[in-house]
N, C-alpha and C. Protein backbone atom coordinates (compact mmCIF):
# COMPACT_ATOMS: atom_id res chain seq x y z
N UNK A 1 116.95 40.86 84.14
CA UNK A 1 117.60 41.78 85.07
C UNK A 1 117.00 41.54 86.47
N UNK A 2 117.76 41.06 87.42
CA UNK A 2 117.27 41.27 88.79
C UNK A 2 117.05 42.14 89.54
N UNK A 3 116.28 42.05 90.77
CA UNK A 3 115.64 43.45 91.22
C UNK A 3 116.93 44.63 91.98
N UNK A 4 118.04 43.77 92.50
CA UNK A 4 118.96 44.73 92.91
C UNK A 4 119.47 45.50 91.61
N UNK A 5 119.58 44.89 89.94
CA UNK A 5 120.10 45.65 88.86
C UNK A 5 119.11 46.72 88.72
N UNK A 6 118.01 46.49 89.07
CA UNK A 6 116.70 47.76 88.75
C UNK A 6 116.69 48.59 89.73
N UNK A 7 116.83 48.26 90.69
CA UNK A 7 117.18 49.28 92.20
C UNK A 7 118.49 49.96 91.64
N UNK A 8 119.58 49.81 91.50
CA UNK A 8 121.01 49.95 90.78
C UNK A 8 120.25 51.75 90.06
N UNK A 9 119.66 50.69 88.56
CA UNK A 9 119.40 51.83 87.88
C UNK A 9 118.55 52.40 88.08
N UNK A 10 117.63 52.95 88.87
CA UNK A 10 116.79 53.72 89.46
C UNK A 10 117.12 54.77 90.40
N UNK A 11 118.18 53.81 91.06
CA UNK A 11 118.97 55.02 92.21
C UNK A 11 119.82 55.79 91.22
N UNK A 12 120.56 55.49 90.09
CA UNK A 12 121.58 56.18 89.35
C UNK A 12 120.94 57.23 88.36
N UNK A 13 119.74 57.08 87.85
CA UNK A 13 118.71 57.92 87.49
C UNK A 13 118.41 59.24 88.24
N UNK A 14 117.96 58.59 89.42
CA UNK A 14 117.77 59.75 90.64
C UNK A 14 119.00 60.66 91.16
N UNK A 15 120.29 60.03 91.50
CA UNK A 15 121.50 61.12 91.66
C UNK A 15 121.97 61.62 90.10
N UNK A 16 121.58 61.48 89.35
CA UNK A 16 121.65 62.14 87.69
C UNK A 16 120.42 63.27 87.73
N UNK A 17 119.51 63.21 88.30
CA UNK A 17 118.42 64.16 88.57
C UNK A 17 119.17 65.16 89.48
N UNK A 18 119.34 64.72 90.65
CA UNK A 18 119.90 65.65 91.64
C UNK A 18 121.67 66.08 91.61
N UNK A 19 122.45 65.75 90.74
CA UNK A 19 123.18 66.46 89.97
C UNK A 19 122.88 67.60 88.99
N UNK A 20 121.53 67.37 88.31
CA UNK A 20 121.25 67.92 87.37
C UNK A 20 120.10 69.12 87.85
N UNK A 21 120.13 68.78 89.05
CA UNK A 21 119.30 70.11 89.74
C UNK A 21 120.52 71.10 90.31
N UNK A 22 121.08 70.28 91.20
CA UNK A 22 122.41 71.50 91.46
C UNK A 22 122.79 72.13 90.26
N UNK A 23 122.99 71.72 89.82
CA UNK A 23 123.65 72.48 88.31
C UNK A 23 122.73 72.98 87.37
N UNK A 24 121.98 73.49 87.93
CA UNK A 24 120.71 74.67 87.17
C UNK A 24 119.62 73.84 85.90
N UNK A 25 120.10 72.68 85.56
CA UNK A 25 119.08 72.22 84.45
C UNK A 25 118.00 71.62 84.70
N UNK A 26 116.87 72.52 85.26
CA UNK A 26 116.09 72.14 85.80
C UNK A 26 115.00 71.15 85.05
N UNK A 27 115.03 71.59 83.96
CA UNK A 27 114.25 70.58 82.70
C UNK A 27 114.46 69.27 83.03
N UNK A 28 115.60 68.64 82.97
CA UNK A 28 116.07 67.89 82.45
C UNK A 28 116.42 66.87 83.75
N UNK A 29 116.42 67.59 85.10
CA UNK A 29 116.20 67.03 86.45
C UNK A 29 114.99 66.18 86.25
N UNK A 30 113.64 67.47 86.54
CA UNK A 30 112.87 66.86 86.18
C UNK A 30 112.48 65.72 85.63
N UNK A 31 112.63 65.67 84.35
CA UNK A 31 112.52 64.23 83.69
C UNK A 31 113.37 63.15 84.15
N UNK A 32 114.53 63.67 84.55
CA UNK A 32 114.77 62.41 85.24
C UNK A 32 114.15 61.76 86.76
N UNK A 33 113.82 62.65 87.49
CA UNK A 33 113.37 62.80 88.77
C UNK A 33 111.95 61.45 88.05
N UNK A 34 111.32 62.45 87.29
CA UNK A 34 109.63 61.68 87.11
C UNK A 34 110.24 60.13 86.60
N UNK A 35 110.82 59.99 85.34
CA UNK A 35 111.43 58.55 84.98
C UNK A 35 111.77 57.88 86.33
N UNK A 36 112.48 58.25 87.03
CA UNK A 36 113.12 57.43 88.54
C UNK A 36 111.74 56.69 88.58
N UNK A 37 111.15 57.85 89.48
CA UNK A 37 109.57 57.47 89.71
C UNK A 37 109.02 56.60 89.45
N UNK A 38 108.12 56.97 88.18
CA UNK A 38 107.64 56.16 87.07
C UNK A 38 108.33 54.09 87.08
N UNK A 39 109.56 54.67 86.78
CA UNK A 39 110.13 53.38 86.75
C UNK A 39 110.01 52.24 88.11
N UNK A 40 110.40 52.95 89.02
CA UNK A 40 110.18 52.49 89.96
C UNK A 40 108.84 51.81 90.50
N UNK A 41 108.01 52.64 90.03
CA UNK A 41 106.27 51.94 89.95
C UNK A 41 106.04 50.82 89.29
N UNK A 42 106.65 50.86 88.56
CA UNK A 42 106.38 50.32 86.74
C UNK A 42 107.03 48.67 87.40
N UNK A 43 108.68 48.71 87.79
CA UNK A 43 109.23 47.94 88.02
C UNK A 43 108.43 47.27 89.19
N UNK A 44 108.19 47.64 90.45
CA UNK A 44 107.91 46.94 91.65
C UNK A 44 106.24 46.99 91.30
N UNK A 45 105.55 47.23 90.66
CA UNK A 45 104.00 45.98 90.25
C UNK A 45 104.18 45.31 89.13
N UNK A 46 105.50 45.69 88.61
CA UNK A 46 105.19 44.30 87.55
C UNK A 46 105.68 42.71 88.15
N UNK A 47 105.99 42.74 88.97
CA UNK A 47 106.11 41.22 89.61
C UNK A 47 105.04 40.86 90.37
């Protein structure tokens, strides 16, 4: 997977968070919010 496909799914993670905050599920924002994150770390030092 190239780095624009991981940028791709990282940003689509994050507006799935902030959908999921407007719409009261705050749990579940969350975890996506931290995964974005996370991933995003994870992805840009592993090269």
């Amino acid at each position: 997977m190239n780095d624009f496909r991981k940028d791709i799914l990282i940003g689509l993670i994050f507006i799935a968070g902030v959908f999921g905050f407007i719409s009261g599920e705050f749990v579940i924002s969350t975890i996506l919010f931290a995964s974005a994150a996370i991933a995003g770390n994870v992805i840009h030092y592993q090269d």
